[in-house]
Protein backbone atom coordinates (compact mmCIF):
# COMPACT_ATOMS: atom_id res chain seq x y z
CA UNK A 1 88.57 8.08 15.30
CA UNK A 2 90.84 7.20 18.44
CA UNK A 3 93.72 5.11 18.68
CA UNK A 4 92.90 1.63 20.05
CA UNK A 5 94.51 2.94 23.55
CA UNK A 6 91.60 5.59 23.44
CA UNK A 7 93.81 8.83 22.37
CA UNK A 8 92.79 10.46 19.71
CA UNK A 9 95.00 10.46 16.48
CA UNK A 10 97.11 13.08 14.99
CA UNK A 11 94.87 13.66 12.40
CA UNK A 12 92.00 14.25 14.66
CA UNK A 13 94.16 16.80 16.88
CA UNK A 14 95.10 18.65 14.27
CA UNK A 15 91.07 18.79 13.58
CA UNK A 16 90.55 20.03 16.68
CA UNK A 17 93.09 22.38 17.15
CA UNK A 18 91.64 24.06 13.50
CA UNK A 19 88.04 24.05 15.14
CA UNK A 20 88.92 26.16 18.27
CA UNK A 21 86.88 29.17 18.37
CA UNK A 22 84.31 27.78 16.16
CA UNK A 23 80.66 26.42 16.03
CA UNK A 24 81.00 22.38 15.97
CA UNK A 25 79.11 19.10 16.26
CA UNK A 26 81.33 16.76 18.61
CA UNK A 27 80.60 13.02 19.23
CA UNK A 28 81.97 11.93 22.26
CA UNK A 29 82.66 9.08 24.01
CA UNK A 30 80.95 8.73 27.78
CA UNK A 31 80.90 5.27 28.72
CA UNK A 32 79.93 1.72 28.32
CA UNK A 33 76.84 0.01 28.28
CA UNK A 34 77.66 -3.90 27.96
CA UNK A 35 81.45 -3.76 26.83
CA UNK A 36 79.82 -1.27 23.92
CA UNK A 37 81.17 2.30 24.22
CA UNK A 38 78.27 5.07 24.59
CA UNK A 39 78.74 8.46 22.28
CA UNK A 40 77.15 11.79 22.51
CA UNK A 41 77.05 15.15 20.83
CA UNK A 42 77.52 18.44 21.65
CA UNK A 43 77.00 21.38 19.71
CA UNK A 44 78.32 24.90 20.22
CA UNK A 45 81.29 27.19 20.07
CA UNK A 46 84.54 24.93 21.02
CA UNK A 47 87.57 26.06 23.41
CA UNK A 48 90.02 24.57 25.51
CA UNK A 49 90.61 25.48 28.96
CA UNK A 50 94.42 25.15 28.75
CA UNK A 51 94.54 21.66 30.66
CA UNK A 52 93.46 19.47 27.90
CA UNK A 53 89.86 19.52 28.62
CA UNK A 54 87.66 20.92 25.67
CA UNK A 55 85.19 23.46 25.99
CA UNK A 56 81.54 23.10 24.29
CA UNK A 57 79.45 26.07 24.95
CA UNK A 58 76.01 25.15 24.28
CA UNK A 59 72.95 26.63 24.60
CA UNK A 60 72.15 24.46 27.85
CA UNK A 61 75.53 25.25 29.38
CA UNK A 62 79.15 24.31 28.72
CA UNK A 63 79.95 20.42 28.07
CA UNK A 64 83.29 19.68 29.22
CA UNK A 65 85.29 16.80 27.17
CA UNK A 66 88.59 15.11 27.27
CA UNK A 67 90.45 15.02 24.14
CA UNK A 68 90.78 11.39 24.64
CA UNK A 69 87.13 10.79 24.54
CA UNK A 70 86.71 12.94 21.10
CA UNK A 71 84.95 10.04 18.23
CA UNK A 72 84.14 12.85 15.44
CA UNK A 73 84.02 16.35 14.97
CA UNK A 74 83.04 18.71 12.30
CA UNK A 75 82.68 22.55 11.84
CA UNK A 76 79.26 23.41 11.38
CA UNK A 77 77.27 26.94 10.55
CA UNK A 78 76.34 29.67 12.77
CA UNK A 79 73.06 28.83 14.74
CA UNK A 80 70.48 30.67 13.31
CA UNK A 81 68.75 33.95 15.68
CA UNK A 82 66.34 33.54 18.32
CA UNK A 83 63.24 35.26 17.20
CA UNK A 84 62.13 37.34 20.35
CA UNK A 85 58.93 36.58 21.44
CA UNK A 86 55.90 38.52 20.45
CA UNK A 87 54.94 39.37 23.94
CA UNK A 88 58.56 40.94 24.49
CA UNK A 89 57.98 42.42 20.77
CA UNK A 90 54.87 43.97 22.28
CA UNK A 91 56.49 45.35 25.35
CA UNK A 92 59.68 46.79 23.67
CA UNK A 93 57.27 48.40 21.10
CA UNK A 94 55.20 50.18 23.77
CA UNK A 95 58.61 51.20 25.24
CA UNK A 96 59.29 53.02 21.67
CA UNK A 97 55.54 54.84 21.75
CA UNK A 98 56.06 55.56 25.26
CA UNK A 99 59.46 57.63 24.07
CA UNK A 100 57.69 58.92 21.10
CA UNK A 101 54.31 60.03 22.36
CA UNK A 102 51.84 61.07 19.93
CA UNK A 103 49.18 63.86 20.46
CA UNK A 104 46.86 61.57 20.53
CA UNK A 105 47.32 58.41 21.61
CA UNK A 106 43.65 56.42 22.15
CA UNK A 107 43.77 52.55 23.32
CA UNK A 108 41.57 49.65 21.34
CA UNK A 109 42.08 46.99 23.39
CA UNK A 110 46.14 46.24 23.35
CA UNK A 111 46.81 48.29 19.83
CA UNK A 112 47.02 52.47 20.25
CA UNK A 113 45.60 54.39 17.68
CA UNK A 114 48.02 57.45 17.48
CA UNK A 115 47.75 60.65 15.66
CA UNK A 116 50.20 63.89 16.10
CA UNK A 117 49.46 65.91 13.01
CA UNK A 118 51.24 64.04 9.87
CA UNK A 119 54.67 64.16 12.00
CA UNK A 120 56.73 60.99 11.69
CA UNK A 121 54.42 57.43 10.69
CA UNK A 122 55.37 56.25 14.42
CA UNK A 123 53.03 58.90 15.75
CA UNK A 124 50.51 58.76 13.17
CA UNK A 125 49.82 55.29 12.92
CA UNK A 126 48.08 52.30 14.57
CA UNK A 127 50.49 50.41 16.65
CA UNK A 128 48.62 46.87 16.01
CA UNK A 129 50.50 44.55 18.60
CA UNK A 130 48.35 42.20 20.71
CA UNK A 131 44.56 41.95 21.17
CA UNK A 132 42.22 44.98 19.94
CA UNK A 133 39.26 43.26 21.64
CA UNK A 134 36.88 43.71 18.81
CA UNK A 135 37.42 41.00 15.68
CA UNK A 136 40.55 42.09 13.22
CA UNK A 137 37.94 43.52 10.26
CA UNK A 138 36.06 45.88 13.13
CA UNK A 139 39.49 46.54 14.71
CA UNK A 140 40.87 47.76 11.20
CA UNK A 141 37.67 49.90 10.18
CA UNK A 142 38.46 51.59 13.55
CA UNK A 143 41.48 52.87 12.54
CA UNK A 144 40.13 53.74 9.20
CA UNK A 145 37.56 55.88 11.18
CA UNK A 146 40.49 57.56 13.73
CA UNK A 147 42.46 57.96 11.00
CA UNK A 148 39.91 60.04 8.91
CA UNK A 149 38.33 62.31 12.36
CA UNK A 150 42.31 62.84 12.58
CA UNK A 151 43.18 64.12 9.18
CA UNK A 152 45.61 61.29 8.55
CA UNK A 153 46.11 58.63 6.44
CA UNK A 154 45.11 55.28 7.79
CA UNK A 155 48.27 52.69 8.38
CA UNK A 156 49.58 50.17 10.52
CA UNK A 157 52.70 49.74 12.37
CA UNK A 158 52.98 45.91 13.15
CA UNK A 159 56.05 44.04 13.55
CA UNK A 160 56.52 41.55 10.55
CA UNK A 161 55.70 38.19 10.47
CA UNK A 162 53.60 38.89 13.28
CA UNK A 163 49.92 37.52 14.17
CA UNK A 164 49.11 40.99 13.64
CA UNK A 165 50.62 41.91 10.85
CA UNK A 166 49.39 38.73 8.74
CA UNK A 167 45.68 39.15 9.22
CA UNK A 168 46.14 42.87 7.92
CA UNK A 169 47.28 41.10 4.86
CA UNK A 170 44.92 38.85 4.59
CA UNK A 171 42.39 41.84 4.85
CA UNK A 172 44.06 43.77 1.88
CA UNK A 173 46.45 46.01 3.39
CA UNK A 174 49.66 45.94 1.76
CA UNK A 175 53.14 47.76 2.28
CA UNK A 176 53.30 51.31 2.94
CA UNK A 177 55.63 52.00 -0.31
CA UNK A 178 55.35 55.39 -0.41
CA UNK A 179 56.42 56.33 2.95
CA UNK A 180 59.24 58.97 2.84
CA UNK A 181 61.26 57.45 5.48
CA UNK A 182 60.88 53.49 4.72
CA UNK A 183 58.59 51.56 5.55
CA UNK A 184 60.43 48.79 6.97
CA UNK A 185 62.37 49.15 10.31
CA UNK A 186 64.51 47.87 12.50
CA UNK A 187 64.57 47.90 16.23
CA UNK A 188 68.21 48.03 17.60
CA UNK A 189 69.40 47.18 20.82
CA UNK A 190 72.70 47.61 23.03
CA UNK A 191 74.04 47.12 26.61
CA UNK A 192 74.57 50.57 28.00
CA UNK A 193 77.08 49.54 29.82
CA UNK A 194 79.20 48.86 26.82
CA UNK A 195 77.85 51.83 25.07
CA UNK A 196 78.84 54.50 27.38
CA UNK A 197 82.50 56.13 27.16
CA UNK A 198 84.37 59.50 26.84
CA UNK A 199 82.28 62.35 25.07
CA UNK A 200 84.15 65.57 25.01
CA UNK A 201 82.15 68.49 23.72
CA UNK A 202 78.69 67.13 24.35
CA UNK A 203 76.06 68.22 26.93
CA UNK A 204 73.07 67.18 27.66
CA UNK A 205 70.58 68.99 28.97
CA UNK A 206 66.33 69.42 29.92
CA UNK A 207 65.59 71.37 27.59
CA UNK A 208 65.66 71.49 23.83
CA UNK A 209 68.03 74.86 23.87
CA UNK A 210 68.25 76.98 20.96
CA UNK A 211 71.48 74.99 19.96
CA UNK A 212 69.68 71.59 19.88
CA UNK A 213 67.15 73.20 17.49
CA UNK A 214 69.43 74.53 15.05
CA UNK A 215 70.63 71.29 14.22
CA UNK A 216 67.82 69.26 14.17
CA UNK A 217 65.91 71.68 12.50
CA UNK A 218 62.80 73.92 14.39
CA UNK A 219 59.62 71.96 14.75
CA UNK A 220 57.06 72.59 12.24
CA UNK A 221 53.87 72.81 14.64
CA UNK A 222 53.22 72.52 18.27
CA UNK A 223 52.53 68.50 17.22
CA UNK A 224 56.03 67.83 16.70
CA UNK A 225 56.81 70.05 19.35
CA UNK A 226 54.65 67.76 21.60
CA UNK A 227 56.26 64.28 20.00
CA UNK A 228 59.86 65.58 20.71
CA UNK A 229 59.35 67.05 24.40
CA UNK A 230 56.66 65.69 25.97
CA UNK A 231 58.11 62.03 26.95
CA UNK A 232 58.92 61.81 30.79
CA UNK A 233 62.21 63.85 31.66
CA UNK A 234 63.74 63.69 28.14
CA UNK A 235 67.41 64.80 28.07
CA UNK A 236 68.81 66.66 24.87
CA UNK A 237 72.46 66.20 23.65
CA UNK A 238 73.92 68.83 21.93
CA UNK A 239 77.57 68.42 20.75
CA UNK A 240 80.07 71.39 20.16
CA UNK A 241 83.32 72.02 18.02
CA UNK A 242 84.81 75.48 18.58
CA UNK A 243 81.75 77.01 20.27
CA UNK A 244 79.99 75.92 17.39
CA UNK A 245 76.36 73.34 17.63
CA UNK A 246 77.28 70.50 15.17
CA UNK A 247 75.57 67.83 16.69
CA UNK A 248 72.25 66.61 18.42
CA UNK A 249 70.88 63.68 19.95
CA UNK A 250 67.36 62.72 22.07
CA UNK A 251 67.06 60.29 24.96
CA UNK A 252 64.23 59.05 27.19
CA UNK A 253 64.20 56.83 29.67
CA UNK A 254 61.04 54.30 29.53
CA UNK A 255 61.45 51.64 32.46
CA UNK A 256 64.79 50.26 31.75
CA UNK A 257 65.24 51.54 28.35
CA UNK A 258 67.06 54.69 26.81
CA UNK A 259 65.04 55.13 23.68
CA UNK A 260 67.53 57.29 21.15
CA UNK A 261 65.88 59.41 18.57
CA UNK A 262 67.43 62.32 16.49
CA UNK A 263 70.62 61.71 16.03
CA UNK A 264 72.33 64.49 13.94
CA UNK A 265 75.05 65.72 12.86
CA UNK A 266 75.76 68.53 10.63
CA UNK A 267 77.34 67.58 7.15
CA UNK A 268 80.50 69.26 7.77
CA UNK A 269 81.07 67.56 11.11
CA UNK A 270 80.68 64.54 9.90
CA UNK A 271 83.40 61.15 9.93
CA UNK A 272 84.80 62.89 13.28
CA UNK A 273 83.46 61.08 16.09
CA UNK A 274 80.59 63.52 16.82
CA UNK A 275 78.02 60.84 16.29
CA UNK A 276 79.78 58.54 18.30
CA UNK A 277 80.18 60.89 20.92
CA UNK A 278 76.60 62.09 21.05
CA UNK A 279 75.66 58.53 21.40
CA UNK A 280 78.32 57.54 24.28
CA UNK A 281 77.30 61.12 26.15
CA UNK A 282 73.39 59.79 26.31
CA UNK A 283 74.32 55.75 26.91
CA UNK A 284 76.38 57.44 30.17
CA UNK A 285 73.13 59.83 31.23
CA UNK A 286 70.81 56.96 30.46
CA UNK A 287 72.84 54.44 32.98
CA UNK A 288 72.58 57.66 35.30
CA UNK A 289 68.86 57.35 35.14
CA UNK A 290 68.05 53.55 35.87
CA UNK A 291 68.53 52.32 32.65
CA UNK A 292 70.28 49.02 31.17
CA UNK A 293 69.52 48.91 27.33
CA UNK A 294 68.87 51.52 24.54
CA UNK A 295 66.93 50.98 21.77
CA UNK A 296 66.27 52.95 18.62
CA UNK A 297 64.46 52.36 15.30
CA UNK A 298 66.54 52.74 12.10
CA UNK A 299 64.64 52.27 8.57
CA UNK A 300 65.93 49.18 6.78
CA UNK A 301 66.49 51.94 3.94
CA UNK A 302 69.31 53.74 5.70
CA UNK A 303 72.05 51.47 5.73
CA UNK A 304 74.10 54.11 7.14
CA UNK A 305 73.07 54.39 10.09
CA UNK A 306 72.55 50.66 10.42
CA UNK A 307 75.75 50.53 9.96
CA UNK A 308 77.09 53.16 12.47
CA UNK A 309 75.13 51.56 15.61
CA UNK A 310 76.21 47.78 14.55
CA UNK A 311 79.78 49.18 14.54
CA UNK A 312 78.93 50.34 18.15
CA UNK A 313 77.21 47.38 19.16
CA UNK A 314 73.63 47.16 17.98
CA UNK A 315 71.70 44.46 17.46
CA UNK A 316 68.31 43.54 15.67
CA UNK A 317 65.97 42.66 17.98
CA UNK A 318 63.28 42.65 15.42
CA UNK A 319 61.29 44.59 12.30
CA UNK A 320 58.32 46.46 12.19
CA UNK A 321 56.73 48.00 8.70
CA UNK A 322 53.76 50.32 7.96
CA UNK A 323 50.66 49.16 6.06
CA UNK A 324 48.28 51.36 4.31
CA UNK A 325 44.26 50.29 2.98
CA UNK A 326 45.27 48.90 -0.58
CA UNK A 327 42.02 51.44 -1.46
């Protein structure tokens, strides 16, 4: 507490001093009401702006505070994520189909029934976001039905916890387990702008080139062909080391966003920078284009590559997970 003469005590300096740079609840003092002092809190990340003054970054704004006014102070936890809404869910997962495009790609209502021959579950799935415009049991018997004329197995991409995603549940469907690449995912983000950066040895081109393929692997079927080329003015990175293709990336821009998809790198090229690279090179030809963010979809599974983007600035800006009939 302060001193009588209203300056704080040593004890409570030395408090604040520790709490600089941190997360903190701080009562202070901000004037009388009938000869009885008036307190207040702020909470957020403290400072000091070098003239005394402390520095509360909230989430309304910065509160500015004289030491001499601090009654109590205490370090408190990290505040917990914003959950994005489901509208901007929605939007940023039509971005993703948009850079992904499917074969087939029909429209019930706000969801997109999409089918593109058994490659990849985000083109051979129902992309259940929004408003189908037919009740949730007729909605889900539609997919059942696009799903069989298709050849596929029926499932559900929905973000979790999601409107969507909980009345599937409550209808029976349950987790896809048995998808081969995870069914649970996370969408990424980053600012471009601190994503982009030197990238020797990488090019990026039109055109899937010969190069491109032999790291990613030839497409199977003119279906995967379609998935990987067919998005508006893709651009393919392919990165080099002594003449030799040992790394490849994919980039589309959708709106604002440079969706990233097939990042590669061959096993002896790997712990290098090639990955980095590849990802800098396309950040650079996405800002080129328009675009402000990248996003990408990692499974939850592949800790890896979680791993990598985080390290290059990635965040979660939510999940998504496939659900399959439980008969």
């Amino acid at each position: 507490m302060p001193r009588q003469d209203g300056v704080p005590n040593c004890g409570t300096q030395d408090r604040i001093d520790a709490a600089l740079g941190h997360r903190v609840s701080l009562r202070h003092r901000i004037g009388e009401r009938e000869g009885r002092p008036l307190y207040t809190d702020a909470v957020g990340t403290l400072s000091s702006d070098g003239d005394g003054t402390l520095v509360v970054d909230t989430r309304r704004g910065e509160v500015r505070v004289e030491r001499a006014a601090v009654a109590a102070l205490r370090v408190v936890p990290p505040a917990p994520a914003r959950r994005a809404s489901w509208s901007a869910v929605a939007h940023l997962e039509n971005l993703c189909a948009d850079g992904w495009p499917a074969l087939v790609d029909e429209p019930l209502g706000a969801w997109r029934l999409r089918a593109a021959d058994g490659f990849s579950g985000r083109a051979n799935s129902a992309l259940a976001i929004g408003d189908p415009g037919v009740p949730p049991p007729a909605a889900l018997d539609r997919v059942r039905t696009f799903a069989a004329a298709h050849g596929i197995p029926a499932r559900l991409q929905t973000p979790v916890g999601s409107p969507w995603s909980a009345g599937a549940q409550r209808a029976g469907w349950t987790l896809d387990t048995g998808h081969e690449a995870g069914a649970e995912v996370a969408v990424l983000v980053m600012e471009l702008t601190a994503l982009a950066g030197p990238a020797s040895g990488v090019t990026i081109g039109q055109e899937p080139g010969d190069d491109w393929w032999s790291v990613t692997g030839a497409p199977t079927g003119p279906a995967e062909r379609h998935v990987l080329t067919a998005a508006a003015a893709p651009g393919y990175g392919t990165a080099h080391t002594a003449g030799r293709p040992v790394g490849a990336v994919r980039a589309a821009v959708v709106e604002d966003h440079l969706y990233l998809s097939r990042l590669a790198v061959l096993p002896d090229a790997r712990r290098g920078g090639t990955g980095t690279a590849l990802t800098r090179a396309a950040a650079g030809w996405g800002l080129e284009r328009g675009a402000r963010w990248a996003v990408l979809q990692v499974a939850l599974a592949n800790t890896g590559a979680r791993a990598f983007y985080e390290r290059l600035g990635a965040t979660e800006h939510h999940r998504y997970h496939y659900l399959v009939p439980a008969t």
